[in-house]
C-alpha atoms as a PDB file:
ATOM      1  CA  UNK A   1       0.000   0.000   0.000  1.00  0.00           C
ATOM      2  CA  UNK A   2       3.117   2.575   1.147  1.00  0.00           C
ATOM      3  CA  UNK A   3       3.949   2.471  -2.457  1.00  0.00           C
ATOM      4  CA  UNK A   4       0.558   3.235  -4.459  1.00  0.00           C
ATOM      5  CA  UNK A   5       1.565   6.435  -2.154  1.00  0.00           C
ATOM      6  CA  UNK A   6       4.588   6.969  -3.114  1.00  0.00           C
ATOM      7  CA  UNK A   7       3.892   6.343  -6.795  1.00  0.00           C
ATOM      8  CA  UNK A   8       0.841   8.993  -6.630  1.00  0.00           C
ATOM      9  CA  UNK A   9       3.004  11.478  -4.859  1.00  0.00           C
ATOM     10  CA  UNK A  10       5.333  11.065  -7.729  1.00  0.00           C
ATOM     11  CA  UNK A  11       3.076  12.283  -9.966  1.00  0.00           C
ATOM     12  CA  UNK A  12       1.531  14.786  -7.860  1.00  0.00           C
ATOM     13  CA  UNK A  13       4.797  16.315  -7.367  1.00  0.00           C
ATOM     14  CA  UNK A  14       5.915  16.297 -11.387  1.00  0.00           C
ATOM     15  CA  UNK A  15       2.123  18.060 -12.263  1.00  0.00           C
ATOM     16  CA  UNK A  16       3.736  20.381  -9.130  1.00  0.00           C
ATOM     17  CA  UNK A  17       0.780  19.627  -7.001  1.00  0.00           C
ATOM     18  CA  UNK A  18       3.785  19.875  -3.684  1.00  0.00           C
ATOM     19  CA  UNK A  19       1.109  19.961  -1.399  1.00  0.00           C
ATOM     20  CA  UNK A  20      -0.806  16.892  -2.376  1.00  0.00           C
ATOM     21  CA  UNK A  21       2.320  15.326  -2.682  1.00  0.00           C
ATOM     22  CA  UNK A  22       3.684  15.352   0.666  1.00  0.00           C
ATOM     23  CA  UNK A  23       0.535  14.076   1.892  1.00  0.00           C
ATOM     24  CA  UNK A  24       0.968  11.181  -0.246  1.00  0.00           C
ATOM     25  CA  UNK A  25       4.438  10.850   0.955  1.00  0.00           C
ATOM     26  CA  UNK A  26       4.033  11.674   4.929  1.00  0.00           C
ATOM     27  CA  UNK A  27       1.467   8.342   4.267  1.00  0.00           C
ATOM     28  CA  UNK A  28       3.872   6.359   2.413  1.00  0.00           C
ATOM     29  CA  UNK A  29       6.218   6.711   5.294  1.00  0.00           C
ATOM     30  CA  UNK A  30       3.642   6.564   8.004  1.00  0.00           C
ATOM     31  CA  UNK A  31       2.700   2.828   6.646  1.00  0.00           C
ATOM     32  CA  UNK A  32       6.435   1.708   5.914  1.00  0.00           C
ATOM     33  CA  UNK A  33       7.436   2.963   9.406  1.00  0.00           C
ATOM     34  CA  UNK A  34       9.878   4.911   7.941  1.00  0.00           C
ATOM     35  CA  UNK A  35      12.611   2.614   6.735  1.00  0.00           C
ATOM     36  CA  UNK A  36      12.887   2.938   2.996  1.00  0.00           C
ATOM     37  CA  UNK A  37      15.194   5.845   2.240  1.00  0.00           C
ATOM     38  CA  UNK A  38      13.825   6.639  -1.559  1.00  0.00           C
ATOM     39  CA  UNK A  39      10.419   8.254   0.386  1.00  0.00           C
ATOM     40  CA  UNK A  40      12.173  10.765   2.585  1.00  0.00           C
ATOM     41  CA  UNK A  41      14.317  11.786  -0.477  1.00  0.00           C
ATOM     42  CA  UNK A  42      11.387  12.483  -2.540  1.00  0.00           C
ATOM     43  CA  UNK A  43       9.600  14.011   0.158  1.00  0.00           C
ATOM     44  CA  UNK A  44      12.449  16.335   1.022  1.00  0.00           C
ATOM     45  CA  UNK A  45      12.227  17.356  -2.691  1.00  0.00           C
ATOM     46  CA  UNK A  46       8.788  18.364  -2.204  1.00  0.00           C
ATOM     47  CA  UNK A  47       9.841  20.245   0.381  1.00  0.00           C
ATOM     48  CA  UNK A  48      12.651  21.917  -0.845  1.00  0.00           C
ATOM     49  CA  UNK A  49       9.916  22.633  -3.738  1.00  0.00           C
ATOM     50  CA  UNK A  50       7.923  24.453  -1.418  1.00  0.00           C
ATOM     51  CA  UNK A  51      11.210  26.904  -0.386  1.00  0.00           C
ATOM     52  CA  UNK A  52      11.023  24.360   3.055  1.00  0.00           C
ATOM     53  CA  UNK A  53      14.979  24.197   3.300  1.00  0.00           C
ATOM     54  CA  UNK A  54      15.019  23.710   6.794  1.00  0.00           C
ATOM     55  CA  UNK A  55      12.115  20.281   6.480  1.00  0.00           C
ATOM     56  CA  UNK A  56      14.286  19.116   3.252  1.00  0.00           C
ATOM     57  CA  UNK A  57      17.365  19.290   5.107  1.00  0.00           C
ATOM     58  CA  UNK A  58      15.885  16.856   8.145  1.00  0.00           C
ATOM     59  CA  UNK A  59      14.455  14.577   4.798  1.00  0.00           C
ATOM     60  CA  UNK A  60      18.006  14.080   3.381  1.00  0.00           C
ATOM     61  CA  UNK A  61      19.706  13.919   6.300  1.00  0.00           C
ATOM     62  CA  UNK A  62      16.865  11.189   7.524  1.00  0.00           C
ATOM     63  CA  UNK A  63      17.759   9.410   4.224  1.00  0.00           C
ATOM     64  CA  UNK A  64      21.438   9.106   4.713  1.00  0.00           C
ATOM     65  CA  UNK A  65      20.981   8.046   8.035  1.00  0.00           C
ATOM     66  CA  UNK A  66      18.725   5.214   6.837  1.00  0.00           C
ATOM     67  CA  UNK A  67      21.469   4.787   3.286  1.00  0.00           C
ATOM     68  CA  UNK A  68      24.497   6.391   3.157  1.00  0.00           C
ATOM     69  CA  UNK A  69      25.508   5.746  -0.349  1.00  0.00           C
ATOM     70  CA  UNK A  70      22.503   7.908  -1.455  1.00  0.00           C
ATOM     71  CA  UNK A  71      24.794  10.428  -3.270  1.00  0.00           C
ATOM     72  CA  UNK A  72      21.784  12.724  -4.414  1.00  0.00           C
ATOM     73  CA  UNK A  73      21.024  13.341  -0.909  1.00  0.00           C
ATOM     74  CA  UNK A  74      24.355  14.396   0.125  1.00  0.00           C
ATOM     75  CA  UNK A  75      24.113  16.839  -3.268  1.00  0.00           C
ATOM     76  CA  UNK A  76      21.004  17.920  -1.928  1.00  0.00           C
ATOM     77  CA  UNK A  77      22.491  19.070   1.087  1.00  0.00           C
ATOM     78  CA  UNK A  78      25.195  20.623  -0.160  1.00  0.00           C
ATOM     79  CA  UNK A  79      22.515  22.697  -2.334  1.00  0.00           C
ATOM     80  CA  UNK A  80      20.846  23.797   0.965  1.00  0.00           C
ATOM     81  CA  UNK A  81      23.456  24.512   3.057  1.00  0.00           C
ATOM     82  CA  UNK A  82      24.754  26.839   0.234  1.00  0.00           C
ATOM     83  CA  UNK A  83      21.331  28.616  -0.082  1.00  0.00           C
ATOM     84  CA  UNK A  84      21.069  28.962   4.027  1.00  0.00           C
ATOM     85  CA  UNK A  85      25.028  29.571   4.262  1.00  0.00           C
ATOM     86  CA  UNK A  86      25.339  26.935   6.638  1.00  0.00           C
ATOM     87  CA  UNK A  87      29.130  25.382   7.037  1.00  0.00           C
END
């Protein structure tokens, strides 16, 4: 089921409905109990979507913590922190 919400907020977030989207997302995490990596990256994008840099940043970090190969993450990061001019 976690997926079917993860594929809709997909979608929802590419038509740029953000808002929609991280409902479908905050569910698709809710019902996984949070383990699969992939949601809280897409999520965070939503979020960084919305100008949420702060939300985003707890997202990716919440992803590496959960993968830490997830090299997009880490880029993502690096994005925010530059935007917020946080060392």
């Amino acid at each position: 089921m976690n997926y079917l919400y993860s594929s809709r907020g997909q979608v929802r977030a590419e038509m740029g409905n953000y808002e929609e989207a991280l409902k479908d997302y905050d569910k698709a995490i809710e019902l996984n109990h949070s383990s699969i990596p992939i949601y809280y990256f897409l999520r965070g994008n939503v979020k960084y979507n919305l100008g949420q840099y702060k939300d985003a940043l707890e997202d990716y970090n919440k992803c590496i913590e959960l993968d830490d190969s997830y090299t997009e993450a880490y880029e993502k990061i690096e994005d925010i922190k530059s935007k917020l001019d946080i060392q």
